[in-house]
PDB file of N, CA and C in Angstrom:
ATOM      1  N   UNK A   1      -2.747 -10.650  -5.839  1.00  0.00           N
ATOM      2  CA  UNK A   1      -1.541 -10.221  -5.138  1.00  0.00           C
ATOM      3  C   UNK A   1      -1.590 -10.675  -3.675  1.00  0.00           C
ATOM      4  N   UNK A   2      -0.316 -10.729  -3.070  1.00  0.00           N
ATOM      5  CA  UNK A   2      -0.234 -11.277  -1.359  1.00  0.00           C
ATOM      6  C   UNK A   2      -1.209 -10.344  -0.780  1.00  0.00           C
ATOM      7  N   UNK A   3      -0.715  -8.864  -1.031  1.00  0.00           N
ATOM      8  CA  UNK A   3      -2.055  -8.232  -0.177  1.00  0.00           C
ATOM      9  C   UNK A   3      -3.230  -8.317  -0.331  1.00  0.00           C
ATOM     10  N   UNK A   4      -3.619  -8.134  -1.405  1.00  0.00           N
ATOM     11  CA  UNK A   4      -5.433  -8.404  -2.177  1.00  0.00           C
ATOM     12  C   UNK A   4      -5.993  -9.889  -1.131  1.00  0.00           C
ATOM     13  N   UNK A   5      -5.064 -10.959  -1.110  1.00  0.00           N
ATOM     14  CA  UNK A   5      -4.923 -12.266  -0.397  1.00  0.00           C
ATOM     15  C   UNK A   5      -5.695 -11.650   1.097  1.00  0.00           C
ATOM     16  N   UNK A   6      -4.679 -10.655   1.869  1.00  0.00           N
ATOM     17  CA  UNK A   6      -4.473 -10.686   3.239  1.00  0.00           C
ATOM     18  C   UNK A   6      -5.721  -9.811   3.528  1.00  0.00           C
ATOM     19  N   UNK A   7      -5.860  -9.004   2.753  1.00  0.00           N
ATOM     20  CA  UNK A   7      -7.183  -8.028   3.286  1.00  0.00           C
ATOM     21  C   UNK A   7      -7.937  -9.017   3.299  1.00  0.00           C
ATOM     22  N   UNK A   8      -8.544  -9.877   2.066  1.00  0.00           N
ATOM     23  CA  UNK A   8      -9.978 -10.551   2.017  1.00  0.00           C
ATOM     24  C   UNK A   8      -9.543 -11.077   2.810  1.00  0.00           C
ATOM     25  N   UNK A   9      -8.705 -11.898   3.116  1.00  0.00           N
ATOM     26  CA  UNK A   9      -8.656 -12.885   4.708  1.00  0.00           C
ATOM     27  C   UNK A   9      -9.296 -12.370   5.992  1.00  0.00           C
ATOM     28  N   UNK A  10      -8.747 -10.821   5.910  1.00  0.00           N
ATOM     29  CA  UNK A  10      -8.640 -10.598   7.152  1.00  0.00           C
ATOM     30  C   UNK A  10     -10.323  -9.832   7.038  1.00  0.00           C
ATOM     31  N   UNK A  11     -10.886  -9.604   6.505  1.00  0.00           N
ATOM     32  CA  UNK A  11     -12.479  -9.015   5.944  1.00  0.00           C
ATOM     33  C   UNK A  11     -13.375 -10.464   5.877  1.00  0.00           C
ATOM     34  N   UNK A  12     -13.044 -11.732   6.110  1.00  0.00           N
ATOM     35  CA  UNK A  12     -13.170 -13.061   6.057  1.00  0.00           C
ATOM     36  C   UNK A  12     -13.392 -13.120   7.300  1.00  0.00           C
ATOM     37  N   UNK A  13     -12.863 -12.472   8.208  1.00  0.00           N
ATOM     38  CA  UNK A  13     -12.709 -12.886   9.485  1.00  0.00           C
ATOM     39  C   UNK A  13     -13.450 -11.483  10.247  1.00  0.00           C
ATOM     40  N   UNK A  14     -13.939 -10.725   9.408  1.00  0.00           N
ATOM     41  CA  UNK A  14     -14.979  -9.789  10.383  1.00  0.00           C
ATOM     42  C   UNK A  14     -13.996  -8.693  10.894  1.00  0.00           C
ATOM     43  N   UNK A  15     -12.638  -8.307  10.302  1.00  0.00           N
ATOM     44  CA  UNK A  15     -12.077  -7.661  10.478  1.00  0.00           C
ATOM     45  C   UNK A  15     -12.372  -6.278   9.397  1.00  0.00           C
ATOM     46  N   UNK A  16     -11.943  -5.023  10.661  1.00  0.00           N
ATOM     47  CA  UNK A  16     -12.484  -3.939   9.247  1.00  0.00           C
ATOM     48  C   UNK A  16     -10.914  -3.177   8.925  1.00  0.00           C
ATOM     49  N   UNK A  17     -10.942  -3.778   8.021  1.00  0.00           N
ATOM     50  CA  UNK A  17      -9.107  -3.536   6.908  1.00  0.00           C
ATOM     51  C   UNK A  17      -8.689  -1.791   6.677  1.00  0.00           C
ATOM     52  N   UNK A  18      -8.173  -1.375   7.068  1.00  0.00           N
ATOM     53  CA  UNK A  18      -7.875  -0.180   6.677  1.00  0.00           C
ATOM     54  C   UNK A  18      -6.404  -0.514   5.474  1.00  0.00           C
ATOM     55  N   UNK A  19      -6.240   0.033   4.129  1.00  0.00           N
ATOM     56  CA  UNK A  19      -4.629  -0.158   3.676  1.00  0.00           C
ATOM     57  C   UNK A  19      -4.048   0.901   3.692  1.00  0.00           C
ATOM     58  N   UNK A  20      -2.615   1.261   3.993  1.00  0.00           N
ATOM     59  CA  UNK A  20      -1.996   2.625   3.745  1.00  0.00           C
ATOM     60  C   UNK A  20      -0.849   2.207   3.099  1.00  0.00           C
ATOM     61  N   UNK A  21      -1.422   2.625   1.846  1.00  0.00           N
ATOM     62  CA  UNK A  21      -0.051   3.039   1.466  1.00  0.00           C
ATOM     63  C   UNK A  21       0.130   4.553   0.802  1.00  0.00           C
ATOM     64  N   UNK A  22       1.790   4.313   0.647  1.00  0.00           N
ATOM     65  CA  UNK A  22       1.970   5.805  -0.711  1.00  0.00           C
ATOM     66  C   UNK A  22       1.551   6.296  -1.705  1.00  0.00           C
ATOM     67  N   UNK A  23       0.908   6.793  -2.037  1.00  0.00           N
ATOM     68  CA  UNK A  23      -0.372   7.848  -2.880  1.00  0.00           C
ATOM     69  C   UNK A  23       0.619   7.130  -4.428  1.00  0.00           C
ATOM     70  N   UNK A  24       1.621   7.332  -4.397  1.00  0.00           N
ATOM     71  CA  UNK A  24       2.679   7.076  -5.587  1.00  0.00           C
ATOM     72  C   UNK A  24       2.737   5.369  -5.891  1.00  0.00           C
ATOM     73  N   UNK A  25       1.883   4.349  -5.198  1.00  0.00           N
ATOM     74  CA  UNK A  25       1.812   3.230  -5.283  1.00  0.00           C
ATOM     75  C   UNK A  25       0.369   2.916  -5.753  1.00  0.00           C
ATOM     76  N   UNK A  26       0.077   4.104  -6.114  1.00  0.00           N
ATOM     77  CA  UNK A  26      -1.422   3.883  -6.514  1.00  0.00           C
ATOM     78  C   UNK A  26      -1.827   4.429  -7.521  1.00  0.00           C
ATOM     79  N   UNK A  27      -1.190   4.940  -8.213  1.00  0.00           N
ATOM     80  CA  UNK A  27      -0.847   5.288  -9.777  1.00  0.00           C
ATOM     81  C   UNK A  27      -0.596   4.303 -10.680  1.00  0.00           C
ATOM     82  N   UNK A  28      -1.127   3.860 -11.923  1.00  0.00           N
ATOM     83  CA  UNK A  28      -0.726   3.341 -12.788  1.00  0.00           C
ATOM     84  C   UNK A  28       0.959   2.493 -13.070  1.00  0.00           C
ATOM     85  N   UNK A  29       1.494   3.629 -13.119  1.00  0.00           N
ATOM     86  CA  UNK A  29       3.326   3.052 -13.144  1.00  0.00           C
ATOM     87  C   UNK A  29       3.511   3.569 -11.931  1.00  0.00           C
ATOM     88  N   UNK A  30       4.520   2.929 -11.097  1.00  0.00           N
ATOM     89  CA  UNK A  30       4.832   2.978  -9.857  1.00  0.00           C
ATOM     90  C   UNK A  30       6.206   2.620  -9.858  1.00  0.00           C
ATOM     91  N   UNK A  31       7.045   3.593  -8.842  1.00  0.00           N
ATOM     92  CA  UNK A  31       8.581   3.140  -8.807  1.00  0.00           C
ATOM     93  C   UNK A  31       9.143   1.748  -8.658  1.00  0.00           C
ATOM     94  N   UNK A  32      10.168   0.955  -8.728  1.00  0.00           N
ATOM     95  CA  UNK A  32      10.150  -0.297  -8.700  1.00  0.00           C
ATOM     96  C   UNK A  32      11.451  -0.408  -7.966  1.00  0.00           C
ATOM     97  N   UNK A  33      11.641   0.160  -6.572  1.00  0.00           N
ATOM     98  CA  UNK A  33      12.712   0.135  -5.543  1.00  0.00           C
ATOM     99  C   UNK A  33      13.731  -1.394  -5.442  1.00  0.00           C
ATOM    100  N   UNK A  34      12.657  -2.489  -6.100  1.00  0.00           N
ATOM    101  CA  UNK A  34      13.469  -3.606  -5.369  1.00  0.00           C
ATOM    102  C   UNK A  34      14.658  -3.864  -6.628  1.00  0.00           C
ATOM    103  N   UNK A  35      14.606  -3.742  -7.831  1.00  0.00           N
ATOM    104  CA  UNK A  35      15.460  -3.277  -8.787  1.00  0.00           C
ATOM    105  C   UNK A  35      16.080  -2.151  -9.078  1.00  0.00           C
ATOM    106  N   UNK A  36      17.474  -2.049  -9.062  1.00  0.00           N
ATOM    107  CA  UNK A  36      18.058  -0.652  -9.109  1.00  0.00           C
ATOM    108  C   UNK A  36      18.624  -0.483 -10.607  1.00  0.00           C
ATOM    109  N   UNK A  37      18.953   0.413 -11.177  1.00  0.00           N
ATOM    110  CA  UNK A  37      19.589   0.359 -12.601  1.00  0.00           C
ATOM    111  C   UNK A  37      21.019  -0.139 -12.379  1.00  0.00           C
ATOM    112  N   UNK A  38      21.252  -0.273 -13.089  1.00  0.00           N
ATOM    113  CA  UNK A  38      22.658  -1.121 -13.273  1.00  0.00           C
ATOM    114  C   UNK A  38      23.733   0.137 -12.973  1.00  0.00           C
ATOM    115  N   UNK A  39      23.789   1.279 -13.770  1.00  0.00           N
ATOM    116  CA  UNK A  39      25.209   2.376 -14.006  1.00  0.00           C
ATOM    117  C   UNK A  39      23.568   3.487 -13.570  1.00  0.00           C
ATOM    118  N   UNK A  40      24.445   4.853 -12.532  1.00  0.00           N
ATOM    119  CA  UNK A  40      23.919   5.551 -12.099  1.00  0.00           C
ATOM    120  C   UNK A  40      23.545   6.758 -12.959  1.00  0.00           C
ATOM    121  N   UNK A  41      23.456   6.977 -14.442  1.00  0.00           N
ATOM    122  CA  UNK A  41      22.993   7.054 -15.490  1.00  0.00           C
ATOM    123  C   UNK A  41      22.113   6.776 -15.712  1.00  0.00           C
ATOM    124  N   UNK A  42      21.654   5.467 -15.413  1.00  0.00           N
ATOM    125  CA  UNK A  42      20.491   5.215 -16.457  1.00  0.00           C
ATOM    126  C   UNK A  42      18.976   5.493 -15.355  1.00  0.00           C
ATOM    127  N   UNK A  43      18.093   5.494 -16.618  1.00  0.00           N
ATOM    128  CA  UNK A  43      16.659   6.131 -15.598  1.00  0.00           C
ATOM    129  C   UNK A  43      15.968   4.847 -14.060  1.00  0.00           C
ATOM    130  N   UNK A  44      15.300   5.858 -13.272  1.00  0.00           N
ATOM    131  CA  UNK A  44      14.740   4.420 -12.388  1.00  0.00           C
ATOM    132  C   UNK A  44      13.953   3.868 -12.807  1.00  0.00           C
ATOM    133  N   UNK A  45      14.127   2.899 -12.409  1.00  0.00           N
ATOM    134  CA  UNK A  45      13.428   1.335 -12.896  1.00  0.00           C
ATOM    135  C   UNK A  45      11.551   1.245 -12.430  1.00  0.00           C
ATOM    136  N   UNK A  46      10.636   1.410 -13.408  1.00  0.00           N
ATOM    137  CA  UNK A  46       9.139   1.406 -12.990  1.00  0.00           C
ATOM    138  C   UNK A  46       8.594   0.268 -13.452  1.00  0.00           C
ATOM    139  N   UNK A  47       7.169   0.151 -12.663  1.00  0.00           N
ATOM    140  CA  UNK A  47       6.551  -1.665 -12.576  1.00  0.00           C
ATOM    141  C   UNK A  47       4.609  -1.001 -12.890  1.00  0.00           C
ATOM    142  N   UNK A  48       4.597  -1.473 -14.350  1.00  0.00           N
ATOM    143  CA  UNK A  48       2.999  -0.955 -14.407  1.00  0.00           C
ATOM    144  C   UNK A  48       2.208  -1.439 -13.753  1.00  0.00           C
ATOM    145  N   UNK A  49       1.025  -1.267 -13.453  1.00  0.00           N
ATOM    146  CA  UNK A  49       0.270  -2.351 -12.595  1.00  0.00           C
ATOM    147  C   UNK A  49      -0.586  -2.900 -13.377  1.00  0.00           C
ATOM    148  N   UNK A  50      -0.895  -4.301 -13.387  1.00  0.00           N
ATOM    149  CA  UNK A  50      -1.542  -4.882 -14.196  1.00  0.00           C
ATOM    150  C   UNK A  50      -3.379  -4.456 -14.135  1.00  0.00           C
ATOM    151  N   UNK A  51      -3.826  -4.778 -14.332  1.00  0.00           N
ATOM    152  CA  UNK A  51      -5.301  -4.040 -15.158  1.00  0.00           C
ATOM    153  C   UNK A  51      -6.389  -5.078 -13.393  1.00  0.00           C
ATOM    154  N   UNK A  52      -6.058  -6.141 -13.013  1.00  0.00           N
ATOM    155  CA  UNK A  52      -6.417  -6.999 -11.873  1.00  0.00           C
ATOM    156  C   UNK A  52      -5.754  -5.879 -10.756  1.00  0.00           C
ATOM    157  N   UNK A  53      -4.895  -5.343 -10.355  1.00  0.00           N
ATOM    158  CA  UNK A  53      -4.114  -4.695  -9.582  1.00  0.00           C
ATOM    159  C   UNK A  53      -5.068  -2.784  -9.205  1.00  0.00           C
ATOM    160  N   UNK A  54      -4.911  -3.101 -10.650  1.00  0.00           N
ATOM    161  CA  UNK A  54      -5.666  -1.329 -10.454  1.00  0.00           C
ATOM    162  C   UNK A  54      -7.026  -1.364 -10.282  1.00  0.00           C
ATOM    163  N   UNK A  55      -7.874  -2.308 -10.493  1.00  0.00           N
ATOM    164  CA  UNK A  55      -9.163  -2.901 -10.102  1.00  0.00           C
ATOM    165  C   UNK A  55      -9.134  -2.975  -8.872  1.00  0.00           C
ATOM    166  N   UNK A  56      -8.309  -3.803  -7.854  1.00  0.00           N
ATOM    167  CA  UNK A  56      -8.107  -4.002  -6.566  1.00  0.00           C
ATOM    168  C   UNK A  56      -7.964  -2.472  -5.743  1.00  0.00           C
ATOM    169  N   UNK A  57      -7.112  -1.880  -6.275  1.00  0.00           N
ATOM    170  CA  UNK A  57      -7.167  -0.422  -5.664  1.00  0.00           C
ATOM    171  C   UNK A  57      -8.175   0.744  -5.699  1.00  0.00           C
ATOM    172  N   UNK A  58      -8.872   0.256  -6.659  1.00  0.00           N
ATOM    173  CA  UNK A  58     -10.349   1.289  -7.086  1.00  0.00           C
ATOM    174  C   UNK A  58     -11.245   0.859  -5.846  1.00  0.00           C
ATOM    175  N   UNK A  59     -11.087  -0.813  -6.159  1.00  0.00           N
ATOM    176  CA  UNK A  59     -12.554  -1.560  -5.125  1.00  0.00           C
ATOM    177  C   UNK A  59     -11.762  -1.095  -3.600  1.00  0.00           C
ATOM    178  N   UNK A  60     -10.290  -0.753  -3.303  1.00  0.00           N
ATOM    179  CA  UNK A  60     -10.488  -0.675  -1.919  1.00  0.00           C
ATOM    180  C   UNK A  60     -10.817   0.727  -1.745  1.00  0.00           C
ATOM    181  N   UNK A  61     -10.509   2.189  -2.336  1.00  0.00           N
ATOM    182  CA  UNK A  61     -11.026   3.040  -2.581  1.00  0.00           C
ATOM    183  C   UNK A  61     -12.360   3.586  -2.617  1.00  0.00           C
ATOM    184  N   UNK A  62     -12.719   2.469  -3.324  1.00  0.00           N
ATOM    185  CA  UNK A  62     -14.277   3.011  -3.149  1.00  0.00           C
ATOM    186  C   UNK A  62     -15.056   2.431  -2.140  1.00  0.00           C
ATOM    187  N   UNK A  63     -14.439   1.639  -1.283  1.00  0.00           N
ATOM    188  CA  UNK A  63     -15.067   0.632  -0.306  1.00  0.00           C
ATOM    189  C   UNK A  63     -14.754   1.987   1.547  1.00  0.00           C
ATOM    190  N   UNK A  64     -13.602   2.469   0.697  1.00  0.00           N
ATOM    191  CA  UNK A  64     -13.886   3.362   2.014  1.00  0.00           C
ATOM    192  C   UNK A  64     -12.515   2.682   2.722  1.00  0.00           C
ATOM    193  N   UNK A  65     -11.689   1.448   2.431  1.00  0.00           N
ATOM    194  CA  UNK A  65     -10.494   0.749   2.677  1.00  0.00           C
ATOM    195  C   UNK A  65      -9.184   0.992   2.098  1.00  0.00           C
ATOM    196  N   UNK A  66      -8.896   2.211   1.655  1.00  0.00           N
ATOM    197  CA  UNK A  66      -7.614   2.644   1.722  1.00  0.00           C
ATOM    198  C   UNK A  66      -7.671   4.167   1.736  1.00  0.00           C
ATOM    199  N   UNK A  67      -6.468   4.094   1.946  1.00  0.00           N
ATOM    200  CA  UNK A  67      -5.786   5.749   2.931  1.00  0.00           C
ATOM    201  C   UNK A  67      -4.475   5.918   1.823  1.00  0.00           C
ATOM    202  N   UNK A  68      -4.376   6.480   0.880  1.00  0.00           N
ATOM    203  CA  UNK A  68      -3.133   6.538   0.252  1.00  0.00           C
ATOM    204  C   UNK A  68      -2.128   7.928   0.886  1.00  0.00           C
ATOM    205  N   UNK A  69      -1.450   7.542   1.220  1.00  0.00           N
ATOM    206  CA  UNK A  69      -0.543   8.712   2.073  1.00  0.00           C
ATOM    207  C   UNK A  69      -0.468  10.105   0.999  1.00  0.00           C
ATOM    208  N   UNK A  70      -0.480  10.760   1.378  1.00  0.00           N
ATOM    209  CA  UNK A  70      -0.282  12.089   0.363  1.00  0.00           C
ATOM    210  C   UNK A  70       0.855  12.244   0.063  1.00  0.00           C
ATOM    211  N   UNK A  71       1.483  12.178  -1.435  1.00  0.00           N
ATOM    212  CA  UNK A  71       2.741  12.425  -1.887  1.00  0.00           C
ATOM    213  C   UNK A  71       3.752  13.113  -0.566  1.00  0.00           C
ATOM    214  N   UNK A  72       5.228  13.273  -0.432  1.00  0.00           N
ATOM    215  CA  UNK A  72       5.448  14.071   0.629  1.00  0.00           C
ATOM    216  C   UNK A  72       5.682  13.773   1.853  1.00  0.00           C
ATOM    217  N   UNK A  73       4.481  12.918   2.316  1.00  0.00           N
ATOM    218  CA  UNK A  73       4.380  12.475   3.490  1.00  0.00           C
ATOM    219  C   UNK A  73       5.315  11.271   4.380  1.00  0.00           C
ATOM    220  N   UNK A  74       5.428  10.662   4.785  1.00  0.00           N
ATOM    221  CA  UNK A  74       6.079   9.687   5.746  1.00  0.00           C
ATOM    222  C   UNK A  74       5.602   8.655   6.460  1.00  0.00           C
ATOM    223  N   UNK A  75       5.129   7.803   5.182  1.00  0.00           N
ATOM    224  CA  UNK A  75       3.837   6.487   5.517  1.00  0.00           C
ATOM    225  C   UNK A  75       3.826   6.097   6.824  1.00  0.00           C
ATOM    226  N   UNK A  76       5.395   6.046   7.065  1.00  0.00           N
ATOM    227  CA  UNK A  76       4.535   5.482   8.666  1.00  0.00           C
ATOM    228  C   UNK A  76       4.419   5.656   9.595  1.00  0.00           C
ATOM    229  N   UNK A  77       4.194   7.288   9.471  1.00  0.00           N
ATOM    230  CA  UNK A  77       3.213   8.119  10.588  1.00  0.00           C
ATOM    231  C   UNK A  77       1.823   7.698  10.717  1.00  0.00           C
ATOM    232  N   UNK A  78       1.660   7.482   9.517  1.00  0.00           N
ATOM    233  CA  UNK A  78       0.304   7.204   9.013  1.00  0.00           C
ATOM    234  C   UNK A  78      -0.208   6.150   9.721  1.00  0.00           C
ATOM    235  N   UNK A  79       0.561   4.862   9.224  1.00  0.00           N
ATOM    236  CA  UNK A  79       0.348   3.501   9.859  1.00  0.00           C
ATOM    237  C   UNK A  79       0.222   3.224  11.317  1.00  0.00           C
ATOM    238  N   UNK A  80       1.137   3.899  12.167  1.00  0.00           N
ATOM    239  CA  UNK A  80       1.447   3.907  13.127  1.00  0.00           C
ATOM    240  C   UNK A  80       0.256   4.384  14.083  1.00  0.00           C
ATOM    241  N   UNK A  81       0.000   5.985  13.519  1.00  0.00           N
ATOM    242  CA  UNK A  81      -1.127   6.418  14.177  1.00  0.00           C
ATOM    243  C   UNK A  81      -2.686   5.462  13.811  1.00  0.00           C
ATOM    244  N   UNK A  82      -2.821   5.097  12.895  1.00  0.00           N
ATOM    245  CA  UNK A  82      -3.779   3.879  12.903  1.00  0.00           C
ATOM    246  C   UNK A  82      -3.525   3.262  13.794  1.00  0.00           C
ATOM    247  N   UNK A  83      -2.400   2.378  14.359  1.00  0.00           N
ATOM    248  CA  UNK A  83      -2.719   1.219  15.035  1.00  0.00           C
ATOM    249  C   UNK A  83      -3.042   1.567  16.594  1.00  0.00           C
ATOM    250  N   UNK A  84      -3.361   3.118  16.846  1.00  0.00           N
ATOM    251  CA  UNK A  84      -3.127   3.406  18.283  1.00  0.00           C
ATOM    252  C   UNK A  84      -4.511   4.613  18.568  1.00  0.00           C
ATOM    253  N   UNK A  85      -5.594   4.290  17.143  1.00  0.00           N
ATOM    254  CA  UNK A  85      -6.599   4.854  16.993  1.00  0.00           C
ATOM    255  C   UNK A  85      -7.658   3.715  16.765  1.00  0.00           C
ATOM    256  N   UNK A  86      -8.226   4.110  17.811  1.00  0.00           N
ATOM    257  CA  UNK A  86      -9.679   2.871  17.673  1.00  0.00           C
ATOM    258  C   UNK A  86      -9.546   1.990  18.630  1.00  0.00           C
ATOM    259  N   UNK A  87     -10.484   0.836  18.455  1.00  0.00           N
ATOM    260  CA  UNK A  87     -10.482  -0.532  19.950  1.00  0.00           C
ATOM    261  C   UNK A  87      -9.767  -0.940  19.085  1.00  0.00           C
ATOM    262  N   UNK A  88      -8.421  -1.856  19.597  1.00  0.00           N
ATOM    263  CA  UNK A  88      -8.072  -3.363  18.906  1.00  0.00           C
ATOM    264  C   UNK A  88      -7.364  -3.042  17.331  1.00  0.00           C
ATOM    265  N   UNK A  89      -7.070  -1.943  17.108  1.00  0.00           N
ATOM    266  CA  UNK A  89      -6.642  -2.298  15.764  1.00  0.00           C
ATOM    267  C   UNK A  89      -5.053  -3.536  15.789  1.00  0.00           C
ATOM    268  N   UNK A  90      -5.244  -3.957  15.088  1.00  0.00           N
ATOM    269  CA  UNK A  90      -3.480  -4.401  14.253  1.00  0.00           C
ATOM    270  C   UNK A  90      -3.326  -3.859  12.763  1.00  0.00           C
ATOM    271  N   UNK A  91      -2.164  -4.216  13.168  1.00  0.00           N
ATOM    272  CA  UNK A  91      -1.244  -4.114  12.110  1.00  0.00           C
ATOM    273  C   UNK A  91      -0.262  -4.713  11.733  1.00  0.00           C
ATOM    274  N   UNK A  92      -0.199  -4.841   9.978  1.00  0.00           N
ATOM    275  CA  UNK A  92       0.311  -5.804   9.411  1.00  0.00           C
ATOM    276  C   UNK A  92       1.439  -4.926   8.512  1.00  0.00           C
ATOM    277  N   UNK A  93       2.666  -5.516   8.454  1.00  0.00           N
ATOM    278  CA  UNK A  93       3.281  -4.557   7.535  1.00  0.00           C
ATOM    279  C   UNK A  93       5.064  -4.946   7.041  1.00  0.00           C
ATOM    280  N   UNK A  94       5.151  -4.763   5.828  1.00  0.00           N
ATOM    281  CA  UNK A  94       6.482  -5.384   5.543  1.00  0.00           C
ATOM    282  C   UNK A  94       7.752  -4.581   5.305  1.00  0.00           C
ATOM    283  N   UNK A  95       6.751  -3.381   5.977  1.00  0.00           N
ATOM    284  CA  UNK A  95       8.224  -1.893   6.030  1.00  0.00           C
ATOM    285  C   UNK A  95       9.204  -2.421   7.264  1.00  0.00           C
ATOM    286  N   UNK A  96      10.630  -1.846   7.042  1.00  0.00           N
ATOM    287  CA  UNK A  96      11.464  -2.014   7.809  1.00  0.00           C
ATOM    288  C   UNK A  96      11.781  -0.833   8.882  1.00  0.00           C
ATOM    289  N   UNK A  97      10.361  -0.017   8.748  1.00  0.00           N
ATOM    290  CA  UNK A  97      10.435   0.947  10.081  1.00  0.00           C
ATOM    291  C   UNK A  97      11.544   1.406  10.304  1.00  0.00           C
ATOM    292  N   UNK A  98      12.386   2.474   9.385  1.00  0.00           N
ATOM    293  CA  UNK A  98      13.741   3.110   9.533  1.00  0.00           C
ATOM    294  C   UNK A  98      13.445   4.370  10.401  1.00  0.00           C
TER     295      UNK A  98
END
C-alpha cells in the first residue's frame, strides 16, 4: 500500500514513524467513504482488508508504530498534537483538515 511505501521510506531514512489512524480502519472490514451507495436505502459500502494489509497493521502495532484513535474520537487532535510533541516531528497526511 502507498502508506506501508511511506513509513518504510521514511524508517529508511532514520526517521521514527508514528501512524494515526481511526481505531475503525484497523479492523478487518472497514468503511469505504470514497464510494457512496447509489439510493439512500441501500447499506454503506465496506472494503475488507486484504490478508498483506492486516499483516502491515499488526507489524506496526507491535513495533510500537501506530496509535489507532479510539472509536469516538477526532483523529486529528491526535495528529496534530503529535506534530507539536517531541524535537522535529512532521507530518504527513491526506486528511482535508475540516
Amino acid at each position: 500500500s502507498q502508506l506501508k511505501a511511506l513509513v518504510d521510506e521514511l524508517s529508511a531514512l532514520g526517521l521514527d514513524v508514528l501512524v494515526v489512524m481511526p481505531a475503525k480502519y484497523c479492523d478487518p472490514v472497514v468503511p469505504n467513504h470514497s464510494k457512496r451507495p447509489k439510493q439512500h436505502d441501500e447499506p454503506r459500502l465496506t472494503t475488507t482488508l486484504s490478508d498483506q494489509d492486516r499483516a502491515t497493521i499488526a507489524d506496526w502495532a507491535a513495533s510500537g508504530n501506530l496509535y489507532p484513535v479510539p472509536r469516538g474520537c477526532h483523529d486529528d487532535m491526535y495528529w496534530m498534537l503529535a506534530t507539536v510533541s517531541g524535537a522535529g516531528p512532521v507530518a504527513v497526511t491526506n486528511d482535508q483538515v475540516r
